[in-house]
N, C-alpha and C. Protein backbone atom coordinates (compact mmCIF):
# COMPACT_ATOMS: atom_id res chain seq x y z
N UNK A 1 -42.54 48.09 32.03
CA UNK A 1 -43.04 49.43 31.87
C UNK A 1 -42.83 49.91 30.43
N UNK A 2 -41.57 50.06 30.10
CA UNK A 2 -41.33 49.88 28.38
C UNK A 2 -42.27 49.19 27.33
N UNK A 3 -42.95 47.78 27.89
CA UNK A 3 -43.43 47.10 26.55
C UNK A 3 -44.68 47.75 26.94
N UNK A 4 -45.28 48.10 28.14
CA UNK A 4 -46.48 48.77 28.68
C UNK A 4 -46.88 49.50 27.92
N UNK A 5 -45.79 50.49 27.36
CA UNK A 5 -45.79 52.05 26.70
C UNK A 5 -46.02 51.63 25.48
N UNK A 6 -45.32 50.76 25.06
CA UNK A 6 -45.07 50.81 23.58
C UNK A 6 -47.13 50.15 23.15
N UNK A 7 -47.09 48.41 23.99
CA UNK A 7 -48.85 48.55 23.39
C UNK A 7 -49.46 49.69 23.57
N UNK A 8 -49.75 50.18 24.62
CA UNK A 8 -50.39 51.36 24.50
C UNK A 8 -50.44 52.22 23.33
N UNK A 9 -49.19 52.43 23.12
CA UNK A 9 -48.98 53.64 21.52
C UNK A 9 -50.17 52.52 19.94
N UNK A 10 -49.36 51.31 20.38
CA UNK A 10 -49.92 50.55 19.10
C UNK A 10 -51.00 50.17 19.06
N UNK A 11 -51.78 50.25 20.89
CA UNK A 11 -52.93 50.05 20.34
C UNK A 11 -53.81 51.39 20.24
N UNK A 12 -53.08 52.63 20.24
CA UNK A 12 -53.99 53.66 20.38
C UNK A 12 -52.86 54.78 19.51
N UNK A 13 -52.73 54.53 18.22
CA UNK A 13 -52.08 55.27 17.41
C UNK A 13 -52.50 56.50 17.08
N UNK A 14 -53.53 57.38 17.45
CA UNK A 14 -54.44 58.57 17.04
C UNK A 14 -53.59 59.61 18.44
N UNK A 15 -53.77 58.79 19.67
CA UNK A 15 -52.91 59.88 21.06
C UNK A 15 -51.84 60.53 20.56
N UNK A 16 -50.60 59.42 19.76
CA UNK A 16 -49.55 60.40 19.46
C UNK A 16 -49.43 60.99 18.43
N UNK A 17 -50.54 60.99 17.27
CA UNK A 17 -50.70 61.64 16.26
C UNK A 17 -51.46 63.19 16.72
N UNK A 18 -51.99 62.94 17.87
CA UNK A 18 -53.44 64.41 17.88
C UNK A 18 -52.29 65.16 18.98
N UNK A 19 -51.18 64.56 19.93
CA UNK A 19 -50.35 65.43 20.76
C UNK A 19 -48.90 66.01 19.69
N UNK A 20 -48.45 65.08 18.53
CA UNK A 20 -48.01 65.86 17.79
C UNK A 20 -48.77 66.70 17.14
N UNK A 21 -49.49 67.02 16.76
CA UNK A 21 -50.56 67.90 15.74
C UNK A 21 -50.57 69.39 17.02
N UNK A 22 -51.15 69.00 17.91
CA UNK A 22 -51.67 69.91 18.95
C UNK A 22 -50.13 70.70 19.35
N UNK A 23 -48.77 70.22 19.67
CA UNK A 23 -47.80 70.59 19.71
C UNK A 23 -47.19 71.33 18.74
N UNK A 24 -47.64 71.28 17.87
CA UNK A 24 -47.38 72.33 16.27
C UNK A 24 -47.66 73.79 16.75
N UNK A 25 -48.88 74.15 17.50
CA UNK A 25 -49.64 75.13 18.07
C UNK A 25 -48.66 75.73 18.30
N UNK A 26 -48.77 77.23 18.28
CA UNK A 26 -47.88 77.83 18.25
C UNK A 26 -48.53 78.70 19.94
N UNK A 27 -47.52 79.07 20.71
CA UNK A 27 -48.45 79.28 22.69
C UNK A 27 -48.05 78.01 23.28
N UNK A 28 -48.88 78.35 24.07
CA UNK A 28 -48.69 77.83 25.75
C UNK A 28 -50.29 77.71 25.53
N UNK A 29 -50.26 76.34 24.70
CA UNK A 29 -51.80 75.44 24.76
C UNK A 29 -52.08 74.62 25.91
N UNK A 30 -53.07 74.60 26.74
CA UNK A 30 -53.37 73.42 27.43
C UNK A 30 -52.99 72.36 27.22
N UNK A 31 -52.94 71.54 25.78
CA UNK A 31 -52.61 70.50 25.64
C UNK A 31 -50.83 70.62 26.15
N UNK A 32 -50.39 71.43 25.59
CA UNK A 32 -48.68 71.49 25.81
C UNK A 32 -48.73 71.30 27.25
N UNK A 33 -49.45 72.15 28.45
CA UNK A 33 -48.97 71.89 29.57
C UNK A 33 -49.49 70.56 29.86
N UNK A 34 -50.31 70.39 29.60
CA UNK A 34 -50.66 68.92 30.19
C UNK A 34 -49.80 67.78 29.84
N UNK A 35 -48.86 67.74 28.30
CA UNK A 35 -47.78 66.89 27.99
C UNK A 35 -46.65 67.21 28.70
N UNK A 36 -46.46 68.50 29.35
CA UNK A 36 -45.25 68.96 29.69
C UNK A 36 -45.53 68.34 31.38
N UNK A 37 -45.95 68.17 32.18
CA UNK A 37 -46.52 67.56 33.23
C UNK A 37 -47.00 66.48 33.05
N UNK A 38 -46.74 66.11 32.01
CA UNK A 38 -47.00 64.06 32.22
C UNK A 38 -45.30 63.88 31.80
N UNK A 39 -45.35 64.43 30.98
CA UNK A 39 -43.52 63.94 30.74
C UNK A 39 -42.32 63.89 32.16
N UNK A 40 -42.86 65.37 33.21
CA UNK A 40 -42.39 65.77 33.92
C UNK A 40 -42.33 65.29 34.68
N UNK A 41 -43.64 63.91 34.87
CA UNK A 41 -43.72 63.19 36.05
C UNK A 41 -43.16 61.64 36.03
N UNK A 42 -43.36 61.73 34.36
CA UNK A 42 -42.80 60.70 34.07
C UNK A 42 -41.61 60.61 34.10
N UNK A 43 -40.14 61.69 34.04
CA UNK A 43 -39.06 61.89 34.54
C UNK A 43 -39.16 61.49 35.97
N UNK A 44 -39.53 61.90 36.64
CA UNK A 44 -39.67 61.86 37.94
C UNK A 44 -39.90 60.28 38.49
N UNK A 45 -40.74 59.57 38.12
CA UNK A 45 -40.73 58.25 38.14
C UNK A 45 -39.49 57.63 38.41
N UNK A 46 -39.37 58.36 36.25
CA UNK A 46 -37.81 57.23 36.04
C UNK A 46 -36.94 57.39 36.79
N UNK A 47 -36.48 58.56 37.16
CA UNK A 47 -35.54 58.90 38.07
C UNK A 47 -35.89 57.86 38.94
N UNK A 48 -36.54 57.80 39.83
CA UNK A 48 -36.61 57.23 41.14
C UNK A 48 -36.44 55.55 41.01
N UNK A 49 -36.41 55.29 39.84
CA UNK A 49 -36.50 53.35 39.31
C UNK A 49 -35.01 53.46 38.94
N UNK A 50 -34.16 54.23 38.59
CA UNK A 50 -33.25 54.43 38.12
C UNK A 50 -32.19 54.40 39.29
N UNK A 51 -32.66 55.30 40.41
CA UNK A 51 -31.87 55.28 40.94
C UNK A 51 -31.75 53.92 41.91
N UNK A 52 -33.37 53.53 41.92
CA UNK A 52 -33.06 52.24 42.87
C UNK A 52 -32.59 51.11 42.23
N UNK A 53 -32.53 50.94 40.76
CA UNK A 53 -31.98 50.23 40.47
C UNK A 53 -29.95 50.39 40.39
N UNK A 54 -29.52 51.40 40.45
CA UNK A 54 -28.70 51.73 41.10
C UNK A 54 -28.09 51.59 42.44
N UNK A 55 -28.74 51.63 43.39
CA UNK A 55 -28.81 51.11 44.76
C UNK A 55 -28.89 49.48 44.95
N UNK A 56 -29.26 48.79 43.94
CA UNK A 56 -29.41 47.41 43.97
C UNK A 56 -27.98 46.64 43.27
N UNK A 57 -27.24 47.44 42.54
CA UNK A 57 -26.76 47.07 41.48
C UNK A 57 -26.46 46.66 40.42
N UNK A 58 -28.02 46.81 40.13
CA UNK A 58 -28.40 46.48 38.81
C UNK A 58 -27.85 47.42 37.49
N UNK A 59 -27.85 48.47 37.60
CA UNK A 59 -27.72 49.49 37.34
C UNK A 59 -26.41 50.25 37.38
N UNK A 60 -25.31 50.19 35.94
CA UNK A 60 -24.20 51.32 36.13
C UNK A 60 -24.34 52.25 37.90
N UNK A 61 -22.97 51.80 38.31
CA UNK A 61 -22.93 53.31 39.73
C UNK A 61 -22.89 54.09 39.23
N UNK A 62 -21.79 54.80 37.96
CA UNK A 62 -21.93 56.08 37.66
C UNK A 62 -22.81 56.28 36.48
N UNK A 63 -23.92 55.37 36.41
CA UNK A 63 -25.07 56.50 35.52
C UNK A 63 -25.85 57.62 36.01
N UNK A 64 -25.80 58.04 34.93
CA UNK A 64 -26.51 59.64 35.43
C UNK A 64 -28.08 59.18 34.73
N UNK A 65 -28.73 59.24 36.19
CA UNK A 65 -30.22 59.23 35.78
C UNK A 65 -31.01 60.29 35.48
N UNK A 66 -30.81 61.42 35.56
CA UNK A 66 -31.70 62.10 33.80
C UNK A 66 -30.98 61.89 32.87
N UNK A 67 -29.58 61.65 32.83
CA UNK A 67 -29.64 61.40 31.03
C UNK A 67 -30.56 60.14 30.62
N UNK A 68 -30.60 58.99 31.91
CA UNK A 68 -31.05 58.14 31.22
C UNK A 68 -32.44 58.21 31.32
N UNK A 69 -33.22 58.90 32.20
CA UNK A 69 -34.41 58.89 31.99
C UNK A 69 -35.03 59.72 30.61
N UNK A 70 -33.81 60.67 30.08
CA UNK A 70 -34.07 61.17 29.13
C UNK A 70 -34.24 60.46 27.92
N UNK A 71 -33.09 59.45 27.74
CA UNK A 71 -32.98 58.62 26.84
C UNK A 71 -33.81 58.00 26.74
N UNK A 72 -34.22 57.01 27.74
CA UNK A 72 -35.53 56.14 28.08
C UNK A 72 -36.84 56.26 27.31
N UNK A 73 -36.83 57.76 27.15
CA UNK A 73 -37.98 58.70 26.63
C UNK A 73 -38.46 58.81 25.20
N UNK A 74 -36.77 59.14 25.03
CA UNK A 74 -36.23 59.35 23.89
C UNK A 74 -36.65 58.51 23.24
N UNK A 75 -35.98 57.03 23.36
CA UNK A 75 -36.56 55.80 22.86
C UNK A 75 -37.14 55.97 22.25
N UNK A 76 -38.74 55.79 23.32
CA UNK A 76 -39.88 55.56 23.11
C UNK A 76 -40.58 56.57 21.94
N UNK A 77 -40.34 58.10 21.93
CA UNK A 77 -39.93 58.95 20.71
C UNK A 77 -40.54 58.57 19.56
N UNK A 78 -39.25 58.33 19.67
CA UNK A 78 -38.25 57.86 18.56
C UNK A 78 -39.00 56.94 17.59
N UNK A 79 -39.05 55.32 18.51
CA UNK A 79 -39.75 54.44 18.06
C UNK A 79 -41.36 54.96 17.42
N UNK A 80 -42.00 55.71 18.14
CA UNK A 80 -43.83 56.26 17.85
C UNK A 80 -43.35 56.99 16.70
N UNK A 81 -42.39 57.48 16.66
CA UNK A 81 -42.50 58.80 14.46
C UNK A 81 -42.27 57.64 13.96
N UNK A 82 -40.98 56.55 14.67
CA UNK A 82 -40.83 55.93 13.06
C UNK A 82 -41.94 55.55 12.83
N UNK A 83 -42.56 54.82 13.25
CA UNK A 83 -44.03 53.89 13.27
C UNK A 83 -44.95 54.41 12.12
N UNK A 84 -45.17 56.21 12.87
CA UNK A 84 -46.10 56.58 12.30
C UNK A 84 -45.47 57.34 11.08
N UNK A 85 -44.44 57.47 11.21
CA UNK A 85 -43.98 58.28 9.62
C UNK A 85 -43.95 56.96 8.34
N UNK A 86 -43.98 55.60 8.77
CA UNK A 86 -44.02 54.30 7.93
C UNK A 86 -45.18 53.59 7.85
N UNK A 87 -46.25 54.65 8.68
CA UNK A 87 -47.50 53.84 8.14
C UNK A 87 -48.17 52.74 8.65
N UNK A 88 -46.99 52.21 9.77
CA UNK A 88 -46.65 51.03 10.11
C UNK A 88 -46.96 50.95 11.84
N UNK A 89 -47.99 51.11 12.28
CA UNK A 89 -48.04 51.52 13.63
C UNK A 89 -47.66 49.64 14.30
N UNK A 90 -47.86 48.37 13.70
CA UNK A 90 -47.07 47.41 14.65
C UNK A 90 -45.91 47.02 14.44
N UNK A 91 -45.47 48.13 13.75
CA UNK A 91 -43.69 47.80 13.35
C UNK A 91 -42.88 47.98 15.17
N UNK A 92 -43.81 49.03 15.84
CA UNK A 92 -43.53 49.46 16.89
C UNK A 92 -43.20 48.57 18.22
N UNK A 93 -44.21 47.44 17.40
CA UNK A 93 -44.15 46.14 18.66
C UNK A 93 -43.04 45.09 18.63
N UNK A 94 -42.75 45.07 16.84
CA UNK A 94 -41.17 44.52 16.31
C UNK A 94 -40.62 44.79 16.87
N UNK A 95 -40.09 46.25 16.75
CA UNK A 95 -38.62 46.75 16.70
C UNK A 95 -38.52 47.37 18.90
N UNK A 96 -39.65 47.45 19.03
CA UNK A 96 -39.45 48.05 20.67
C UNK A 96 -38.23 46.89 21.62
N UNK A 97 -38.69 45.58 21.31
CA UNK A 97 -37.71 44.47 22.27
C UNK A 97 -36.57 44.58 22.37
N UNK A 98 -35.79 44.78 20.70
CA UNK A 98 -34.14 44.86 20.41
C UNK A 98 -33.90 46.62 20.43
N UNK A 99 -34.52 47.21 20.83
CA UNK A 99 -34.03 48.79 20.77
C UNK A 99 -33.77 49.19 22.56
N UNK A 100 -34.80 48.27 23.18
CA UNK A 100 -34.91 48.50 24.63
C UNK A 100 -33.65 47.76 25.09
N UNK A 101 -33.44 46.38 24.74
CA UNK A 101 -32.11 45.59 25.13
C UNK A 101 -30.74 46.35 25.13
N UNK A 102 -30.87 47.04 23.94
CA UNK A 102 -29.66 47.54 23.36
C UNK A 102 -29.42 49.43 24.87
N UNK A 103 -31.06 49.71 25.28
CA UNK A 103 -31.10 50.75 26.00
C UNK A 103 -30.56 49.77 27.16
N UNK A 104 -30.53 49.10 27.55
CA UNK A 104 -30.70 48.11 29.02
C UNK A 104 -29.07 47.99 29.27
N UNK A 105 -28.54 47.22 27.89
CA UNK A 105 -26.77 47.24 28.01
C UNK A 105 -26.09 48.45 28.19
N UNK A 106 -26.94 49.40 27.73
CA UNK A 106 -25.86 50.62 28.05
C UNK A 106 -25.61 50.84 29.40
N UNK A 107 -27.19 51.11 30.41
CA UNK A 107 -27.15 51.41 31.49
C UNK A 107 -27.11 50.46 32.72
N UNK A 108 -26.60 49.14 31.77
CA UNK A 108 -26.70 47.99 33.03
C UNK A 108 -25.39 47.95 33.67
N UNK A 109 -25.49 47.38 35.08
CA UNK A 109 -24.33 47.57 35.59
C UNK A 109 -22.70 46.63 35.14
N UNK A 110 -21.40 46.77 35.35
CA UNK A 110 -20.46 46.35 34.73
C UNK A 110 -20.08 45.10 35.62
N UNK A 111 -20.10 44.17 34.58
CA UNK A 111 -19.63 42.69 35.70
C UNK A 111 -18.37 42.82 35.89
């Protein structure tokens, strides 16, 4: 689902350039609610993968799944400015593998 997100961004670098731009808007733009209800659902997801991976034991017992669905998010963020603040929109496909691993050890469960 992670590397899912990330081609997507790289192969369609203009989406997170025109939802940052549109988010500048100053209101309660259509576009805002419509990001604010995909994000919202997309929490909602994670939560629910989070927790079953929790239930399996894959997954820290005591993680707290919105922080990590937050983080999760975050990531992904994170990774789309650097990209696009460097010009560099397949730097995104580099650097996504070792940033996600490093997300995976935090919240993986303790042998």
């Amino acid at each position: 689902m992670f590397m899912t997100h990330i081609d997507f961004v790289a192969r369609h670098p203009g989406v997170p350039r025109m939802l940052i731009s549109e988010l500048q808007r100053p209101g309660k733009t259509l576009a805002k609610k419509m990001v604010q209800t995909l994000l919202r659902r997309y929490r909602e997801r994670l939560h629910g993968l989070l927790e079953a991976g929790k239930a399996r034991g894959e997954l820290d017992a005591t993680l707290d799944v919105d922080a990590g669905a937050v983080l999760y998010i975050g990531v992904i963020q994170g990774l789309v400015l650097q990209s696009l603040l460097a010009s560099k929109v397949g730097q995104i496909r580099r650097d996504a593998p070792a940033v996600f691993a490093i997300y995976r050890r935090g919240i993986g469960a303790t042998q």
